[in-house]
PDB file of N, CA and C in Angstrom:
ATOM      1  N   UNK A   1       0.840  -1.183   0.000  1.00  0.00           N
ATOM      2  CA  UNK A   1       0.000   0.000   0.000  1.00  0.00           C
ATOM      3  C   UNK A   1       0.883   1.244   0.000  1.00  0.00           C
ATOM      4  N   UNK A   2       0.369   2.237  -0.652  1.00  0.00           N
ATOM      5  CA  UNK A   2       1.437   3.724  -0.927  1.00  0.00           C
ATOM      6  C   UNK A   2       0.056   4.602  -0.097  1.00  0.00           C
ATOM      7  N   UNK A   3       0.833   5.217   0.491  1.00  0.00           N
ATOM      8  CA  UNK A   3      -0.447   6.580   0.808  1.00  0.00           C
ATOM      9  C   UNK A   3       0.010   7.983   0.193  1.00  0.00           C
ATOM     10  N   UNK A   4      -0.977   8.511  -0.082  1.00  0.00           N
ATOM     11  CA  UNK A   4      -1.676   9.733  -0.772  1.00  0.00           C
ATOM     12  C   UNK A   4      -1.973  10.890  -0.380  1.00  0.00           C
ATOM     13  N   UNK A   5      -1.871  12.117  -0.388  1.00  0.00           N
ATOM     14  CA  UNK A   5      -2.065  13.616   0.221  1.00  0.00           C
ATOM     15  C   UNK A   5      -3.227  13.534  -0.796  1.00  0.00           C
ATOM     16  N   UNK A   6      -4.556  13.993  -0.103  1.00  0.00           N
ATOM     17  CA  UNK A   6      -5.351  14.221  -1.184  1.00  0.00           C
ATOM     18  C   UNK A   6      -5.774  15.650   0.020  1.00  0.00           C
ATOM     19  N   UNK A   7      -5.448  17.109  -0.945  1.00  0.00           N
ATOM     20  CA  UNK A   7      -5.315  18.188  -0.209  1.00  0.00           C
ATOM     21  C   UNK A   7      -7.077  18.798  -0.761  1.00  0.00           C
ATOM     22  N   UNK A   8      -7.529  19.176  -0.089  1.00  0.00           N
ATOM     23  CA  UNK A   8      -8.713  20.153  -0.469  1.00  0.00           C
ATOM     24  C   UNK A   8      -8.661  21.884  -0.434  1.00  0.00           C
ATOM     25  N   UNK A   9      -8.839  22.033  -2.077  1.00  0.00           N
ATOM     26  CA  UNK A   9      -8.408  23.547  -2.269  1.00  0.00           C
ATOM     27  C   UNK A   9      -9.697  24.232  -2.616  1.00  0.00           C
ATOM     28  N   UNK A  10      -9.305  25.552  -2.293  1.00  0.00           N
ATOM     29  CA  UNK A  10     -10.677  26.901  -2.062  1.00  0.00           C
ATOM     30  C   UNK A  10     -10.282  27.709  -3.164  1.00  0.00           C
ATOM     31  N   UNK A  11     -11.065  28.036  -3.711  1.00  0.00           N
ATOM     32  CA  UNK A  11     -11.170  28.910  -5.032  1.00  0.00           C
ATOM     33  C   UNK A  11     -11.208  30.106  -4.319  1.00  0.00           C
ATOM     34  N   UNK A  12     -10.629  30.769  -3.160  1.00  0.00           N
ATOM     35  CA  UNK A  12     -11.151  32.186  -3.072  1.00  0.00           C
ATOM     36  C   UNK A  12     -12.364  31.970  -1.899  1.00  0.00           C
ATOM     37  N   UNK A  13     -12.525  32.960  -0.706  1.00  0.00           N
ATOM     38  CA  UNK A  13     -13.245  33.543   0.458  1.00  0.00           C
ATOM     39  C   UNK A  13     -14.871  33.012  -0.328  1.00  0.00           C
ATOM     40  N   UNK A  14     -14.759  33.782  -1.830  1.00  0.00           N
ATOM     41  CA  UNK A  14     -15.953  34.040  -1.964  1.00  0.00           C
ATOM     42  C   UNK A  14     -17.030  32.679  -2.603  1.00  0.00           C
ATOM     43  N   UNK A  15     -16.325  31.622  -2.978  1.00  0.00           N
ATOM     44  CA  UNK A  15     -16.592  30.534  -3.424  1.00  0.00           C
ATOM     45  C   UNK A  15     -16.702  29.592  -2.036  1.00  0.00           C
ATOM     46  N   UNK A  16     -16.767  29.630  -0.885  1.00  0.00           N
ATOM     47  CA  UNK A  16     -17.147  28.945   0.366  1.00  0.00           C
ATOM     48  C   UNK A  16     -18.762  29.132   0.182  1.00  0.00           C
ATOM     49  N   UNK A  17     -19.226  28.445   0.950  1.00  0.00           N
ATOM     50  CA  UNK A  17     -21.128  28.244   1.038  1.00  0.00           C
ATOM     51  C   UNK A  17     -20.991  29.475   2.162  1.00  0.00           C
ATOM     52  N   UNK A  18     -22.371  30.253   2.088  1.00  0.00           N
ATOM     53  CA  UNK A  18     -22.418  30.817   3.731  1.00  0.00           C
ATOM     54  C   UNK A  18     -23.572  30.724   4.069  1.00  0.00           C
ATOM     55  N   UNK A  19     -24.566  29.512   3.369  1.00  0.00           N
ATOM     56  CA  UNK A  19     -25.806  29.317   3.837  1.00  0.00           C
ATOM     57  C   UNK A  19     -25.599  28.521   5.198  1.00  0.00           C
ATOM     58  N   UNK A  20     -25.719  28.481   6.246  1.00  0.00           N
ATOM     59  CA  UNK A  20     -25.887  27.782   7.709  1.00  0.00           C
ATOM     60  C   UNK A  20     -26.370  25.718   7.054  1.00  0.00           C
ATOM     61  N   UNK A  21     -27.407  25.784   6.530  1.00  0.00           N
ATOM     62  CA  UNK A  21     -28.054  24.254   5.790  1.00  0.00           C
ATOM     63  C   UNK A  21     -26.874  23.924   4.605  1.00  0.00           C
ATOM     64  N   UNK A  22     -26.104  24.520   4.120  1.00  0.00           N
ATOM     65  CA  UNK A  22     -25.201  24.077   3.295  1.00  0.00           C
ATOM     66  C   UNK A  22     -23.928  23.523   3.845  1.00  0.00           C
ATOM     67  N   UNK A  23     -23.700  24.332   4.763  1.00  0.00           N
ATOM     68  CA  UNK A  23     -22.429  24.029   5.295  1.00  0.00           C
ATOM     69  C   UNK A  23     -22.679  22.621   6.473  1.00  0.00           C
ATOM     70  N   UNK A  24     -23.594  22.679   7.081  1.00  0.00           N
ATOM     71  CA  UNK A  24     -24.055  21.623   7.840  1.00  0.00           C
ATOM     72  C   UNK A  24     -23.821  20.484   6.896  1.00  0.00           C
ATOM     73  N   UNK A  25     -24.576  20.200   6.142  1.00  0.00           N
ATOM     74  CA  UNK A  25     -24.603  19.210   5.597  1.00  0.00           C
ATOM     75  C   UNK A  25     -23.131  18.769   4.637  1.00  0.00           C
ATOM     76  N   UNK A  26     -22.284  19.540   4.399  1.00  0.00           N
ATOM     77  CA  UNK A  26     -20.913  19.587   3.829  1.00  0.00           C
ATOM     78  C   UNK A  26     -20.204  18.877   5.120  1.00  0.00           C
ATOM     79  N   UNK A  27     -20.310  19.532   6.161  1.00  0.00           N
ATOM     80  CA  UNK A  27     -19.472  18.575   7.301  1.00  0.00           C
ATOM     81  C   UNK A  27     -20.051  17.323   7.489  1.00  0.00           C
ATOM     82  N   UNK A  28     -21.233  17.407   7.516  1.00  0.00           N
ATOM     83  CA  UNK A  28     -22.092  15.703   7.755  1.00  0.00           C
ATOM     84  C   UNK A  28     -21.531  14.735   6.889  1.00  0.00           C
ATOM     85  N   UNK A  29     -21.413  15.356   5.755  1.00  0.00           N
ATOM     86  CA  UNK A  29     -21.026  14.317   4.091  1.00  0.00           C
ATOM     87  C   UNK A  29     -19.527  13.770   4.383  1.00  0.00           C
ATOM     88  N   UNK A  30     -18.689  15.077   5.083  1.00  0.00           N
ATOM     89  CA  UNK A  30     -17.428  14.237   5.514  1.00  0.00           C
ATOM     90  C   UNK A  30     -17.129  14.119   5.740  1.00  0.00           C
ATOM     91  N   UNK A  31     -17.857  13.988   7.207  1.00  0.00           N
ATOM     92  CA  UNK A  31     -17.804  12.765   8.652  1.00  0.00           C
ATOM     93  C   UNK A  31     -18.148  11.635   8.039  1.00  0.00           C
ATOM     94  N   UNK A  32     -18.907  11.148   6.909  1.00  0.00           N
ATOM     95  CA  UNK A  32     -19.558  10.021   6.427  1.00  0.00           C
ATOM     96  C   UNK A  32     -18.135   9.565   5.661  1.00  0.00           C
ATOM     97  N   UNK A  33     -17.811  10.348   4.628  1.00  0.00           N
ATOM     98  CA  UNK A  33     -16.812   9.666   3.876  1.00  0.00           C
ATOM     99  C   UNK A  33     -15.688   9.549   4.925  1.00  0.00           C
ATOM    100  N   UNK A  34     -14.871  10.046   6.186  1.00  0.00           N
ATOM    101  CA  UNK A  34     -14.312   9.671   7.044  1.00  0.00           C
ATOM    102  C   UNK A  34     -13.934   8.453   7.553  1.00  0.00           C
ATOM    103  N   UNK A  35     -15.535   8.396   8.243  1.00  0.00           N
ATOM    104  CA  UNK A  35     -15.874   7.282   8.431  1.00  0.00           C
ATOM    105  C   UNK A  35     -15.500   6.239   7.725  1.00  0.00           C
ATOM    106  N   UNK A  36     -16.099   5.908   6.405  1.00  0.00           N
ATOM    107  CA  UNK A  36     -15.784   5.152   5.931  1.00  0.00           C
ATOM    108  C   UNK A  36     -14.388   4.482   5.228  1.00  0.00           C
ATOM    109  N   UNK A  37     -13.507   5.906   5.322  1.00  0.00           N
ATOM    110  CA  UNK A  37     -12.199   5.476   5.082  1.00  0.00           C
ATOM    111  C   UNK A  37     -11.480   5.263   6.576  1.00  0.00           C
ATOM    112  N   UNK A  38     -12.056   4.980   7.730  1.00  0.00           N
ATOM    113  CA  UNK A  38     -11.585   4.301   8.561  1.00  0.00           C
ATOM    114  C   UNK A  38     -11.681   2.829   8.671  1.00  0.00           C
ATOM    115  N   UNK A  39     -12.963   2.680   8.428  1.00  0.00           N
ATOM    116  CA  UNK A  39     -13.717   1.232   7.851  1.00  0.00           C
ATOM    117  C   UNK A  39     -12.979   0.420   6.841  1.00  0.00           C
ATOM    118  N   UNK A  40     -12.622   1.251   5.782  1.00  0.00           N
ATOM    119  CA  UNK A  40     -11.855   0.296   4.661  1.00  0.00           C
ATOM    120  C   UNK A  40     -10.405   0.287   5.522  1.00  0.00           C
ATOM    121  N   UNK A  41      -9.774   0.867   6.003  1.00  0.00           N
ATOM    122  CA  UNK A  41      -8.262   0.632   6.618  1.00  0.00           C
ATOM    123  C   UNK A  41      -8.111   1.650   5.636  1.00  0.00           C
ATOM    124  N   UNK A  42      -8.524   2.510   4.755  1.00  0.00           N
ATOM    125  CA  UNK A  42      -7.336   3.817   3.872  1.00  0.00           C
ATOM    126  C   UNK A  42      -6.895   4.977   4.664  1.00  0.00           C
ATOM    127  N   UNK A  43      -7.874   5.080   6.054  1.00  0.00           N
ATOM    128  CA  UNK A  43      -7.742   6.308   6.774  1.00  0.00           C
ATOM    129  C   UNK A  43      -6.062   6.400   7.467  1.00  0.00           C
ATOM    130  N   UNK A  44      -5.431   7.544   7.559  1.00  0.00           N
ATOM    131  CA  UNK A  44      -4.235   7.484   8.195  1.00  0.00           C
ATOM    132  C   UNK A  44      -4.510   8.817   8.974  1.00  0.00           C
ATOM    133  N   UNK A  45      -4.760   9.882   8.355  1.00  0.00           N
ATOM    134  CA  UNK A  45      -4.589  10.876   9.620  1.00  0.00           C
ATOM    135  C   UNK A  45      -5.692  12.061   8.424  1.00  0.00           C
ATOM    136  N   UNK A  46      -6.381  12.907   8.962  1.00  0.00           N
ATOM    137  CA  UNK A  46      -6.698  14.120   8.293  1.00  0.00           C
ATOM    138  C   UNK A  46      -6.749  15.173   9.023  1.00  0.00           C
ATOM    139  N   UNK A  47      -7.325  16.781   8.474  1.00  0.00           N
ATOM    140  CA  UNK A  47      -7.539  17.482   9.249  1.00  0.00           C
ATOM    141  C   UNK A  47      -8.347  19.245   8.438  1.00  0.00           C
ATOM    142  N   UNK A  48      -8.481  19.602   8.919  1.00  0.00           N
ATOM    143  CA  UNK A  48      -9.297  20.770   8.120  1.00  0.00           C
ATOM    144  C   UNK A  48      -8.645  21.776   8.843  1.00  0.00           C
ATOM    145  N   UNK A  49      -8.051  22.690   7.924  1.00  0.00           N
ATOM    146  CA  UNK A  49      -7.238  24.402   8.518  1.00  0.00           C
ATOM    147  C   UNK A  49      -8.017  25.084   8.354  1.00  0.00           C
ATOM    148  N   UNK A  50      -7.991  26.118   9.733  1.00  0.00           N
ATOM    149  CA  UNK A  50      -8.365  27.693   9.951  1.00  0.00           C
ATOM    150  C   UNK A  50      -8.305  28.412   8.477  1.00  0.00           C
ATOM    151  N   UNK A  51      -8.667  29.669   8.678  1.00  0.00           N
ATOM    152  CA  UNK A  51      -8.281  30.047   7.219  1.00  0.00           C
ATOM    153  C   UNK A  51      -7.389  30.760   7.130  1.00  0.00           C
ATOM    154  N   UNK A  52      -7.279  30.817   5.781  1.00  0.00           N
ATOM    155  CA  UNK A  52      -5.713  31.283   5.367  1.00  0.00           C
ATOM    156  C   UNK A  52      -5.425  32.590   6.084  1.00  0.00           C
ATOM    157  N   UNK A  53      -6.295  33.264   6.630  1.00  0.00           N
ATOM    158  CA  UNK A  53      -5.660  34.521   6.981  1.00  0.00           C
ATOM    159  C   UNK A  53      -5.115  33.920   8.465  1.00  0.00           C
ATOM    160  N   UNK A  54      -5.084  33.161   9.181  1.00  0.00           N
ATOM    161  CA  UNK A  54      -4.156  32.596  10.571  1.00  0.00           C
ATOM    162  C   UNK A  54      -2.766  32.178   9.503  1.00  0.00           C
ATOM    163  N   UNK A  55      -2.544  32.154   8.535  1.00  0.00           N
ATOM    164  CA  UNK A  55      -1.256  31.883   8.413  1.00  0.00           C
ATOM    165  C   UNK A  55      -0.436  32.562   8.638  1.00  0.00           C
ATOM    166  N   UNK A  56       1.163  32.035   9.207  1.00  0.00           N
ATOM    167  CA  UNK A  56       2.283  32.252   9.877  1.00  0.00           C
ATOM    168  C   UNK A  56       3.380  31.785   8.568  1.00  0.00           C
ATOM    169  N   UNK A  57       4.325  32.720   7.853  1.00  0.00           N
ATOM    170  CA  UNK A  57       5.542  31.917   7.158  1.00  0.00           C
ATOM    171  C   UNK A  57       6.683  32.326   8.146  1.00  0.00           C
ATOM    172  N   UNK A  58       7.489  31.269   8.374  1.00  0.00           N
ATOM    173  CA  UNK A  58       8.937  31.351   8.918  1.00  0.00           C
ATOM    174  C   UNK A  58       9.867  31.051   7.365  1.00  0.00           C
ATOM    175  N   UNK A  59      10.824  31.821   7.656  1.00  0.00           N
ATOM    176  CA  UNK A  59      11.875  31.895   6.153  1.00  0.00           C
ATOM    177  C   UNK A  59      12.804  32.300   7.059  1.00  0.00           C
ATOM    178  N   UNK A  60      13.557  30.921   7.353  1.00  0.00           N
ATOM    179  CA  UNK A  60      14.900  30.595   7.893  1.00  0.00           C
ATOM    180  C   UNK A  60      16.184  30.106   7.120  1.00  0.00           C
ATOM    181  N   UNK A  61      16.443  31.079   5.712  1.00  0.00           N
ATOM    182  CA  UNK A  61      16.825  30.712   4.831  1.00  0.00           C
ATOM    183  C   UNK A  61      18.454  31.636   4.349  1.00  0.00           C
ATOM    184  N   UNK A  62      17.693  32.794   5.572  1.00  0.00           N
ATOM    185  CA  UNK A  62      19.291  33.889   5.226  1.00  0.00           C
ATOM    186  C   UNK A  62      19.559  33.619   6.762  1.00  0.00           C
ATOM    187  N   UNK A  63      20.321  34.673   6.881  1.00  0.00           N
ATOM    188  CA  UNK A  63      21.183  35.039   8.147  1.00  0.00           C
ATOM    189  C   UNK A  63      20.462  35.003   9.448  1.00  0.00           C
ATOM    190  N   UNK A  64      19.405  35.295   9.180  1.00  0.00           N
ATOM    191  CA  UNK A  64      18.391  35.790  10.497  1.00  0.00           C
ATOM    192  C   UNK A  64      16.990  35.013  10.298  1.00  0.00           C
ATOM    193  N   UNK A  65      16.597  34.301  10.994  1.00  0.00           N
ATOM    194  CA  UNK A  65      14.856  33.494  10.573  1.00  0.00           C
ATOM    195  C   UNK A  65      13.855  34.870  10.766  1.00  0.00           C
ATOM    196  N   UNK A  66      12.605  34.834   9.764  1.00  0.00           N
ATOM    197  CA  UNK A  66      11.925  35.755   9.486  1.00  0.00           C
ATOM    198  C   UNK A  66      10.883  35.182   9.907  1.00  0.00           C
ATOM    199  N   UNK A  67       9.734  36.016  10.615  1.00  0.00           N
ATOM    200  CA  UNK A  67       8.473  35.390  10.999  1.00  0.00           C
ATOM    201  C   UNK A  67       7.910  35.941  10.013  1.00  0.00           C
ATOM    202  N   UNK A  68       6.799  36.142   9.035  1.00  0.00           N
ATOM    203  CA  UNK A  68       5.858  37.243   8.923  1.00  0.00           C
ATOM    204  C   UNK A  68       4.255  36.435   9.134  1.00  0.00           C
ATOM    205  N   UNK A  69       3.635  37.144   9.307  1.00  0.00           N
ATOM    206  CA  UNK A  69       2.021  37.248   9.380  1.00  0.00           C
ATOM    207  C   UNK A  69       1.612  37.229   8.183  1.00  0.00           C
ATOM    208  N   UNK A  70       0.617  36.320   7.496  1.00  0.00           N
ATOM    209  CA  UNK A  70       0.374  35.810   6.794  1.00  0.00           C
ATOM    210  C   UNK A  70       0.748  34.520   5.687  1.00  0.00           C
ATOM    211  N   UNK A  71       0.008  33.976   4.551  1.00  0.00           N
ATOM    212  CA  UNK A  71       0.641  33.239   4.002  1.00  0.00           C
ATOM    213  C   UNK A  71       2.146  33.212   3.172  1.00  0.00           C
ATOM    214  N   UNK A  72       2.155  32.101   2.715  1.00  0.00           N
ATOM    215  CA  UNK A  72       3.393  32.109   2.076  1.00  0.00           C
ATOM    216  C   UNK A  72       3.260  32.605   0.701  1.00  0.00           C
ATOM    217  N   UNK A  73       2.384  32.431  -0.150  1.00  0.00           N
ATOM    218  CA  UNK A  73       2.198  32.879  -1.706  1.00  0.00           C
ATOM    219  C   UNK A  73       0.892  33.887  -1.313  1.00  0.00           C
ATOM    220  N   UNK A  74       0.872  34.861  -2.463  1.00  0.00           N
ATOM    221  CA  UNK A  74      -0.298  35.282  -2.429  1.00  0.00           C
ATOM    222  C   UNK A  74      -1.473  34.663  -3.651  1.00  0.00           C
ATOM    223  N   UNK A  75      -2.565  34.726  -3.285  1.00  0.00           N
ATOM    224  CA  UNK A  75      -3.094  33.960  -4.212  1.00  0.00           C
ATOM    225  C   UNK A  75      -4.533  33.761  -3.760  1.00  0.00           C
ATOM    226  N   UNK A  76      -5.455  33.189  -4.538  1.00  0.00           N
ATOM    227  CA  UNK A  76      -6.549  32.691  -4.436  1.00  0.00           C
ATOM    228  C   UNK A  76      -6.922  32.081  -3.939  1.00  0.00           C
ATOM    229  N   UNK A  77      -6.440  31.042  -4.505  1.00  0.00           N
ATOM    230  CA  UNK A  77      -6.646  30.039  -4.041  1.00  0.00           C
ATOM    231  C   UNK A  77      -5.463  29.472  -2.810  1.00  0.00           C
ATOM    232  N   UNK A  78      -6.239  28.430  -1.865  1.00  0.00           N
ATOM    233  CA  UNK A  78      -5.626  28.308  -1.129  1.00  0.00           C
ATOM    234  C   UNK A  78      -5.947  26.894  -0.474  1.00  0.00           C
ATOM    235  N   UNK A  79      -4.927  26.080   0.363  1.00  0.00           N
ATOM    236  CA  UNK A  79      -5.485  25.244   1.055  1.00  0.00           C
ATOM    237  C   UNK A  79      -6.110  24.888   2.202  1.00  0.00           C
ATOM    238  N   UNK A  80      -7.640  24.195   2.213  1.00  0.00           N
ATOM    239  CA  UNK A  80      -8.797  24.236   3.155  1.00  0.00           C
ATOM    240  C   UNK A  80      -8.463  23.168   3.841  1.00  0.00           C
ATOM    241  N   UNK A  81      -8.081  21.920   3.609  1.00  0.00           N
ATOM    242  CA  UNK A  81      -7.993  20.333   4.369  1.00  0.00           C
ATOM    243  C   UNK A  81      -7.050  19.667   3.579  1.00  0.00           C
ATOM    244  N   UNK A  82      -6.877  18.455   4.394  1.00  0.00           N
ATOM    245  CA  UNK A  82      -6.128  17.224   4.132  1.00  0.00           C
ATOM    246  C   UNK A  82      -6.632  16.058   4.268  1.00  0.00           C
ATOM    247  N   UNK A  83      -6.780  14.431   3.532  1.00  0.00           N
ATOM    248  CA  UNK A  83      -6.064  13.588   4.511  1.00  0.00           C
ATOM    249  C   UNK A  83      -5.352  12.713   3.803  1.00  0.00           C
ATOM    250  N   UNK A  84      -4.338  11.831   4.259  1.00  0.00           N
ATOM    251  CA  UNK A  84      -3.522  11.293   4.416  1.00  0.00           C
ATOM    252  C   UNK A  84      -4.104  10.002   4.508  1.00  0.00           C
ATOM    253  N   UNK A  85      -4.090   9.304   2.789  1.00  0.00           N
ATOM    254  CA  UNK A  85      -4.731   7.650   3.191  1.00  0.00           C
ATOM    255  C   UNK A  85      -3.630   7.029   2.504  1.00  0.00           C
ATOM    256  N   UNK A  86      -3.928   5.583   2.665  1.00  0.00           N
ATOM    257  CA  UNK A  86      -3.308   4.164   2.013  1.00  0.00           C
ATOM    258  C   UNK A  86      -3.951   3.649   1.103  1.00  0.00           C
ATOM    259  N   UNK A  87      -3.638   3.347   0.247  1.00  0.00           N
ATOM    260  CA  UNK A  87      -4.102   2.897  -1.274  1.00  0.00           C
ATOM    261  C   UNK A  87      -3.547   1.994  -1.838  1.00  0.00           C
ATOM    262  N   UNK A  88      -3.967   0.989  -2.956  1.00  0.00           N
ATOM    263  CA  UNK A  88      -3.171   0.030  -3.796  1.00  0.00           C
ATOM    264  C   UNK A  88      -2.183   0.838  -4.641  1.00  0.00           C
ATOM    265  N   UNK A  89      -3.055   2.015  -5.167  1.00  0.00           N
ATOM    266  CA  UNK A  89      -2.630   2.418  -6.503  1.00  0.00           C
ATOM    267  C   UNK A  89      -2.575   3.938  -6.907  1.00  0.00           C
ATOM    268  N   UNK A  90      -2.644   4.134  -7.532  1.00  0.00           N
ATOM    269  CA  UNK A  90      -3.094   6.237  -8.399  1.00  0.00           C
ATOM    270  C   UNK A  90      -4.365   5.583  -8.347  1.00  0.00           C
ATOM    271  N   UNK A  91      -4.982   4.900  -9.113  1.00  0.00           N
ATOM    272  CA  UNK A  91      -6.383   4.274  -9.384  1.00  0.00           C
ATOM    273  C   UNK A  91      -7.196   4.325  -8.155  1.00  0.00           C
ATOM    274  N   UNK A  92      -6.569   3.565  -7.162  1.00  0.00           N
ATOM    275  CA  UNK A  92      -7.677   3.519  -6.188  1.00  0.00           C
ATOM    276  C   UNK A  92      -7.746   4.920  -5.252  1.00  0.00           C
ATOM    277  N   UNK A  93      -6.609   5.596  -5.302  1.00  0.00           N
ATOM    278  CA  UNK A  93      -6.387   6.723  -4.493  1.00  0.00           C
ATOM    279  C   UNK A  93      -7.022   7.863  -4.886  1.00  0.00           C
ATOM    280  N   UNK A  94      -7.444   8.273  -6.589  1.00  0.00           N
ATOM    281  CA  UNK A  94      -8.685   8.679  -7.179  1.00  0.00           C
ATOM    282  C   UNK A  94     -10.173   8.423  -7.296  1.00  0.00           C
ATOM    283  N   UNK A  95     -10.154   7.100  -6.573  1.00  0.00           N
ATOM    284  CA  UNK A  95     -11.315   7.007  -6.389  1.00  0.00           C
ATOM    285  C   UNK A  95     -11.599   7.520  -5.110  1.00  0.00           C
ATOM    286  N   UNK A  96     -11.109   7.439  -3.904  1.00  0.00           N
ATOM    287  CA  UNK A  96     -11.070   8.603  -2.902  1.00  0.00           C
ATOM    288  C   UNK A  96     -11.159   9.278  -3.135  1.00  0.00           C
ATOM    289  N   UNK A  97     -10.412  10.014  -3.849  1.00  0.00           N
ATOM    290  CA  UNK A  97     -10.632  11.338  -4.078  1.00  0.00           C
ATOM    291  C   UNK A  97     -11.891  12.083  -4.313  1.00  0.00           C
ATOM    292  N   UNK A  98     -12.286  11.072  -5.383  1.00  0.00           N
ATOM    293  CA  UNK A  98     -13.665  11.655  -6.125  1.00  0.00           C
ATOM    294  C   UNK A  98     -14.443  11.589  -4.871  1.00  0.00           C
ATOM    295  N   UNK A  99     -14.902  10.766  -4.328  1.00  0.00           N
ATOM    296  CA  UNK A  99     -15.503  10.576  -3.044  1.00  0.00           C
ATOM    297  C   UNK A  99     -15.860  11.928  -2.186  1.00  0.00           C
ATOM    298  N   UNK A 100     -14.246  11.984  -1.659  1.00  0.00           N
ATOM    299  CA  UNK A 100     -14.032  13.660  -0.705  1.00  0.00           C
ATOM    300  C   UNK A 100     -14.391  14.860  -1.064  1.00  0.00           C
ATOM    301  N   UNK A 101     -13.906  14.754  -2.549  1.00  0.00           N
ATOM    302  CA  UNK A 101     -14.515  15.899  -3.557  1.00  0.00           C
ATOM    303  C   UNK A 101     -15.944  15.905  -3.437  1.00  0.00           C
ATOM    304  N   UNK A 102     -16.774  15.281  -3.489  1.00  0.00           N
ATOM    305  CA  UNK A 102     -17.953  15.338  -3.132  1.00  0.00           C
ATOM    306  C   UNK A 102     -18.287  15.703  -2.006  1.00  0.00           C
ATOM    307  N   UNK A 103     -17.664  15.438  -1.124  1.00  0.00           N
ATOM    308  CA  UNK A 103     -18.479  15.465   0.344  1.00  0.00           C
ATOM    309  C   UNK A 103     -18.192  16.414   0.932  1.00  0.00           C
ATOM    310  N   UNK A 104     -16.943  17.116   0.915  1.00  0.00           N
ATOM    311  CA  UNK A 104     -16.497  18.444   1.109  1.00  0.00           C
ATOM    312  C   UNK A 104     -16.501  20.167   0.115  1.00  0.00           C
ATOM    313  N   UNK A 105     -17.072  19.139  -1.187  1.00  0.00           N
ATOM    314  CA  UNK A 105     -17.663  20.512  -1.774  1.00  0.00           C
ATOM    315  C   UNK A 105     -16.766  21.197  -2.262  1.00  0.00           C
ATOM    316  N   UNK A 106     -15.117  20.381  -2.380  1.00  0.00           N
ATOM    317  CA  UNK A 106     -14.166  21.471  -2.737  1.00  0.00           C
ATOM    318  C   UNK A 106     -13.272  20.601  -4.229  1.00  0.00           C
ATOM    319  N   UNK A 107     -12.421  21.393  -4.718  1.00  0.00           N
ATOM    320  CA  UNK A 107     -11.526  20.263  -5.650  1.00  0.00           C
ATOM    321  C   UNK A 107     -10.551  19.363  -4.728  1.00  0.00           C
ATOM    322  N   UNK A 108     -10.098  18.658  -5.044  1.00  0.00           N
ATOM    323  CA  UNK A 108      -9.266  17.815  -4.576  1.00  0.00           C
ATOM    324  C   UNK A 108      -7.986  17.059  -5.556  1.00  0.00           C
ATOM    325  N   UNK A 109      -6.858  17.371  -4.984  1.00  0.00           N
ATOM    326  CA  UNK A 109      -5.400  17.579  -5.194  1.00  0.00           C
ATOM    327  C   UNK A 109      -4.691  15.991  -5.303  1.00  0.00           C
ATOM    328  N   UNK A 110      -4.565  15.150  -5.523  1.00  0.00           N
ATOM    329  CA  UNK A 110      -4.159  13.394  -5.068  1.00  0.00           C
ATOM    330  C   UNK A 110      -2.684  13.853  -5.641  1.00  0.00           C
ATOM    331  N   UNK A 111      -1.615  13.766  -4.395  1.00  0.00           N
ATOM    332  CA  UNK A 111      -0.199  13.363  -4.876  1.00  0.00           C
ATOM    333  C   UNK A 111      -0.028  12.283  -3.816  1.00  0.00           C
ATOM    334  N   UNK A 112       1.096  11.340  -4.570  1.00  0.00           N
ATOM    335  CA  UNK A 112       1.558  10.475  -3.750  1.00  0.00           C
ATOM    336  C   UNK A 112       3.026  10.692  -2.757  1.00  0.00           C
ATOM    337  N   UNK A 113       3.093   9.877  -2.258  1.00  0.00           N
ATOM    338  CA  UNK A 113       3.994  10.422  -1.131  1.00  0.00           C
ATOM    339  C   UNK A 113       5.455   9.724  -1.642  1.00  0.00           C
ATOM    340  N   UNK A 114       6.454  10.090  -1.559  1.00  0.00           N
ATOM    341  CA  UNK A 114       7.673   9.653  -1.582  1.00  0.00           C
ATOM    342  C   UNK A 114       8.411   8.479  -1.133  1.00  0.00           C
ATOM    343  N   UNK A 115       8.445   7.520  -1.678  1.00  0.00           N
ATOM    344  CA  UNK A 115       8.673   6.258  -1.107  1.00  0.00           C
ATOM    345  C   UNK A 115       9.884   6.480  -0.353  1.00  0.00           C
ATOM    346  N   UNK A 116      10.356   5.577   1.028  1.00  0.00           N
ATOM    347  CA  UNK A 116      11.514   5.344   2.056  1.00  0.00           C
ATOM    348  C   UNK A 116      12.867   5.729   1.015  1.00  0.00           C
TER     349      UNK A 116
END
């Protein structure tokens, strides 16, 4: 089994739901698909981030480490969640995907992870 980053990305503040019944039911859908990738054994770890405006970059790269307040790129788009499963294949790890993509309402990113 290889596991998979399948990241969930936001088009922008303004492309989030802000109906109260939309968003409910977006978390319900993926507590369900969760669930069920605990059930099959693909689950390894996930998690859903604050939004991008709590981001922190450290750039410890010259002489002196730099904190600043905010993200690292500027941009639109940005990343909303993660998780982190086990898979046979690319094949089966897209079919997750499609799954999450559904249930969270967002696109979804599938890279594989770097073998030992």
């Amino acid at each position: 089994m290889s596991q998979y980053l399948l990241s969930v990305h936001h088009d922008g503040v303004e492309s989030l739901p802000t109906d109260e019944a939309v968003i409910a039911k977006m978390y319900a859908d993926t507590g369900v698909f969760n669930d069920k990738l605990r059930a099959e054994g693909a689950w390894v770890f996930a998690g859903g981030l604050h939004p991008i405006e709590s981001a922190t970059t450290v750039d410890a790269t010259g002489p002196e480490p730099v904190v600043i307040d905010g993200p690292f790129a500027e941009s639109k788009e940005y990343l909303g969640g993660f998780w982190i499963i086990e898979a046979a294949d690319l094949d089966a790890a897209l079919a997750w995907a499609k799954e999450g993509s559904a249930a969270c309402g967002g696109k979804v990113e599938v890279r594989p992870f770097q073998d030992d």
